[in-house]
N, C-alpha and C. Protein backbone atom coordinates (compact mmCIF):
# COMPACT_ATOMS: atom_id res chain seq x y z
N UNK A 1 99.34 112.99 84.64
CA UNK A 1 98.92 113.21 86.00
C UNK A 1 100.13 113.48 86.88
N UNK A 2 100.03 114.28 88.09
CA UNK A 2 101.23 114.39 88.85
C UNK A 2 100.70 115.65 90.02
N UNK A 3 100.33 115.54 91.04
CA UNK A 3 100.17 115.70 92.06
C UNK A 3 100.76 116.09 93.43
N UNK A 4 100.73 116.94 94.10
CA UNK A 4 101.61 117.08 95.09
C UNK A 4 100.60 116.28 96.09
N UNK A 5 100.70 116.17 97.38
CA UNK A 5 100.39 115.98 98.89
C UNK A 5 99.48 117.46 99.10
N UNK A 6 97.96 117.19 99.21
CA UNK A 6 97.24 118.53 99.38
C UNK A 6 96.18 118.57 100.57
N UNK A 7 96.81 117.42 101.03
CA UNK A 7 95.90 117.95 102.14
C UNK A 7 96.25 116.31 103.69
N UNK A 8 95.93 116.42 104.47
CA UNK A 8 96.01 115.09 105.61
C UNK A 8 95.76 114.00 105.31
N UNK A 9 94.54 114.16 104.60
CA UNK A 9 93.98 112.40 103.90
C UNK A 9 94.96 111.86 103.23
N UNK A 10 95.41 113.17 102.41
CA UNK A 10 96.45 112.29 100.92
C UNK A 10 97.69 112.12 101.75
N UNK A 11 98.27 112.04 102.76
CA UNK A 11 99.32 111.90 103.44
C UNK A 11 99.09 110.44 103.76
N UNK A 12 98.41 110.71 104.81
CA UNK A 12 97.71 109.54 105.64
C UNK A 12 97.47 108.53 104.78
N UNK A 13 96.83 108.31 103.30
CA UNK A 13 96.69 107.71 102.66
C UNK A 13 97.97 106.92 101.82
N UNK A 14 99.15 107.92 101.69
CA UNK A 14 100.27 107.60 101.56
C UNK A 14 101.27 106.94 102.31
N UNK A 15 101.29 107.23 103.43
CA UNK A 15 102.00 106.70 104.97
C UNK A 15 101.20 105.25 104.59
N UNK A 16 99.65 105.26 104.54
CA UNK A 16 98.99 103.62 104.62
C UNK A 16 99.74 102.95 103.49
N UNK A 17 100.08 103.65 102.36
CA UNK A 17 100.43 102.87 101.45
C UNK A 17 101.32 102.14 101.24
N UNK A 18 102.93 102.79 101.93
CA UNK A 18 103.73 102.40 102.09
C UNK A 18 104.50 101.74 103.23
N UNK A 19 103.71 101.75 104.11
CA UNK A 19 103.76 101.12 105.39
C UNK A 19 103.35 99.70 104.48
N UNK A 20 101.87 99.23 104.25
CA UNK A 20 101.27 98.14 104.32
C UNK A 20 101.97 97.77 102.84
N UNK A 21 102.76 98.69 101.63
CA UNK A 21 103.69 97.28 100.96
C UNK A 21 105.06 97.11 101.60
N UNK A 22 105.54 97.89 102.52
CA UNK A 22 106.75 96.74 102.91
C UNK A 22 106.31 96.47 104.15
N UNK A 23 105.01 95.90 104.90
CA UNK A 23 105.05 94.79 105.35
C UNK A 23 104.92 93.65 104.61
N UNK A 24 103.80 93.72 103.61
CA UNK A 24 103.98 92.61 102.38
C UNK A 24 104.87 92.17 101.65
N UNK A 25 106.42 92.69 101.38
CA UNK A 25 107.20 92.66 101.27
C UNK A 25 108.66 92.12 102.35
N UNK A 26 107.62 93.10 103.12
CA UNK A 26 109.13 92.60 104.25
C UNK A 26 110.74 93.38 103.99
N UNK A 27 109.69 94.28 103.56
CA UNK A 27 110.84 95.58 103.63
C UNK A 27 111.03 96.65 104.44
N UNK A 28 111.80 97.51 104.52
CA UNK A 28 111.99 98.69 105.55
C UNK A 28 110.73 99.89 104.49
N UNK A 29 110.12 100.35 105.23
CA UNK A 29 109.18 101.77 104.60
C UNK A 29 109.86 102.70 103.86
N UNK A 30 111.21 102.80 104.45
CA UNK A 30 112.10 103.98 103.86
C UNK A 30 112.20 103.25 101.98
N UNK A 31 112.15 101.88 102.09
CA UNK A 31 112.86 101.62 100.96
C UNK A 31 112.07 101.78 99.75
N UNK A 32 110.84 101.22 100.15
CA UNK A 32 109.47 101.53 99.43
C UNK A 32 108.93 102.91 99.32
N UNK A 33 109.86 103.57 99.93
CA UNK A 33 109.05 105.11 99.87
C UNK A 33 110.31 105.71 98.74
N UNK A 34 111.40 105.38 98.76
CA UNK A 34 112.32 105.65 97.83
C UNK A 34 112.20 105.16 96.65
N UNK A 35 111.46 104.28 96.37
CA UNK A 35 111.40 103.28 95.46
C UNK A 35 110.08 104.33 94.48
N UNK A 36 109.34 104.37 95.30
CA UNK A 36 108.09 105.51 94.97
C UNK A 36 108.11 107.05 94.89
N UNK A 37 109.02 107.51 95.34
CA UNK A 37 108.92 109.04 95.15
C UNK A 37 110.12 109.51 94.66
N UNK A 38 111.66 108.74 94.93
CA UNK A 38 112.79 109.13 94.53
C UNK A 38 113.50 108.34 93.49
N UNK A 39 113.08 106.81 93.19
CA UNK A 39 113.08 106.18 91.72
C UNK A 39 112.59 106.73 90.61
N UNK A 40 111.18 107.21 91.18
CA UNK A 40 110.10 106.73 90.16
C UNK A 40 109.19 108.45 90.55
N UNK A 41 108.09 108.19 90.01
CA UNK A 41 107.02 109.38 90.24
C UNK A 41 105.65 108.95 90.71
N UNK A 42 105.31 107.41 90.93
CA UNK A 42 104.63 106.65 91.33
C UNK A 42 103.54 107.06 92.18
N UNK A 43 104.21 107.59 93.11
CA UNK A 43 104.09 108.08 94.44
C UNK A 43 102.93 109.46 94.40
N UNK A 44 103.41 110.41 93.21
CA UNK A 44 103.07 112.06 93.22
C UNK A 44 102.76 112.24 91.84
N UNK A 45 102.65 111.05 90.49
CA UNK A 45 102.10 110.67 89.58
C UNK A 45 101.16 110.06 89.54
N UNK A 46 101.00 108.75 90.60
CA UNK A 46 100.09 107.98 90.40
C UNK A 46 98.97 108.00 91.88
N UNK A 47 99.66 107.61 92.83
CA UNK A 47 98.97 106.98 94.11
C UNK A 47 97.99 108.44 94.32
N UNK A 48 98.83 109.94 94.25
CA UNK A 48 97.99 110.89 95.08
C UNK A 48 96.95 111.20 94.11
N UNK A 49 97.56 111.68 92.22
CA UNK A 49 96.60 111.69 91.88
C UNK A 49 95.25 111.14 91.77
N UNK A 50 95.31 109.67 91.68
CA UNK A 50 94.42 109.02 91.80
C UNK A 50 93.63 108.32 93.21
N UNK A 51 93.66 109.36 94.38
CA UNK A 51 93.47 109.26 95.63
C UNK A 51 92.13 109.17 95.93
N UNK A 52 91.37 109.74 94.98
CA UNK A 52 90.11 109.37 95.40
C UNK A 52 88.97 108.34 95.45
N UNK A 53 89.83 107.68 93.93
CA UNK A 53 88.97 106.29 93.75
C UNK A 53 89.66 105.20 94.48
N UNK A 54 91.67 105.27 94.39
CA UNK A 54 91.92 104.45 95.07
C UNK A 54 91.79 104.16 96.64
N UNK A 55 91.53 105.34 97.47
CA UNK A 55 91.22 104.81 98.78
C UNK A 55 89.97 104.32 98.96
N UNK A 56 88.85 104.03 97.93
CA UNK A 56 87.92 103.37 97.87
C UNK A 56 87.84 101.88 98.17
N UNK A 57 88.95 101.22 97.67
CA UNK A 57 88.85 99.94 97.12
C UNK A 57 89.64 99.42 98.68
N UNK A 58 89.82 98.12 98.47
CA UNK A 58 90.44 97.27 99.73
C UNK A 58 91.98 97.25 99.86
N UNK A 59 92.39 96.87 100.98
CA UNK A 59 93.92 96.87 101.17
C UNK A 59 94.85 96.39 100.11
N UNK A 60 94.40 95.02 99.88
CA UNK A 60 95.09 94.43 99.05
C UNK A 60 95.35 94.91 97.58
N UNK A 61 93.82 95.49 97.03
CA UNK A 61 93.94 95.94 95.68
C UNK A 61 94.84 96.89 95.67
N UNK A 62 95.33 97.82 96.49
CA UNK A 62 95.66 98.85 96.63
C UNK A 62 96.81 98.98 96.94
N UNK A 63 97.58 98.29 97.46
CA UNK A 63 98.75 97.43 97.14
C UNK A 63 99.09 96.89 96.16
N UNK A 64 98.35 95.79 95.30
CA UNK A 64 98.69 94.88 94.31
C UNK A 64 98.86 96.14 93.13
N UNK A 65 97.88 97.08 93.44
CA UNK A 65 97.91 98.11 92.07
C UNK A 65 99.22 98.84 92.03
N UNK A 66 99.38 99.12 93.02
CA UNK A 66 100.75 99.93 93.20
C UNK A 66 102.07 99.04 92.88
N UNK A 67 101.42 98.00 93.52
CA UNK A 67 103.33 97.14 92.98
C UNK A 67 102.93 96.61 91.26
N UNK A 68 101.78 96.71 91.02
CA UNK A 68 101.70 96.47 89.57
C UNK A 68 102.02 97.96 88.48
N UNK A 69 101.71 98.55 89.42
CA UNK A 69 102.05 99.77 88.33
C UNK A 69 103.48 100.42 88.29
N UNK A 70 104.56 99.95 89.83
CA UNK A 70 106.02 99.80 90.21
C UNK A 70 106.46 98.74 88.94
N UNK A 71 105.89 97.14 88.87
CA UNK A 71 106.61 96.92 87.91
C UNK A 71 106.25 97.56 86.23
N UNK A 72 105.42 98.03 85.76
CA UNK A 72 105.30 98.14 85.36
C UNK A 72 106.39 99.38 84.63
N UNK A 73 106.62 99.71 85.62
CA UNK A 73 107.89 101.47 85.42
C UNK A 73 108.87 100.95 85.65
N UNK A 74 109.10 99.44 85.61
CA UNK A 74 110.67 99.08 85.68
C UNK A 74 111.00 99.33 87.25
N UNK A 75 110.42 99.56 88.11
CA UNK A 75 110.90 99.72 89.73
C UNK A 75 110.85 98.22 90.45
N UNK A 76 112.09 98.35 90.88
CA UNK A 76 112.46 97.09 91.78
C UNK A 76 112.35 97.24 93.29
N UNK A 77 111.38 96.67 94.07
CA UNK A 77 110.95 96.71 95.52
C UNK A 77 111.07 95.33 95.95
């Protein structure tokens, strides 16, 4: 899977994503967004492709999935 940004939602959906894990974190956005698109492929592999089921689900899952699938790729946030 691997995905570009195709349209406002998948942005918007992305901006939500990484905004709301480094407040859970208590990190800067920039760092988590580096962590996701310039570490890793996370970001344009995982989050956009799978944009349609994941903006389904609740904040938290959606978060927890993402930092579970970060550690999972060896990414440190």
């Amino acid at each position: 899977m691997n995905g570009a940004i195709q349209n406002p939602d998948q942005l918007e959906f992305a901006v939500f994503c990484i905004e709301n894990i480094a407040a859970k974190l208590n990190i800067e956005a920039k760092t988590v967004y580096n962590a996701l698109a310039e570490k890793s492929n996370i970001l344009n592999g995982y989050v956009i492709p799978c944009y349609s089921s994941l903006h389904t689900q609740s904040k938290n899952y959606i978060i927890n999935d993402i930092l579970a699938a970060a550690r999972e790729d060896g990414v440190d946030l």
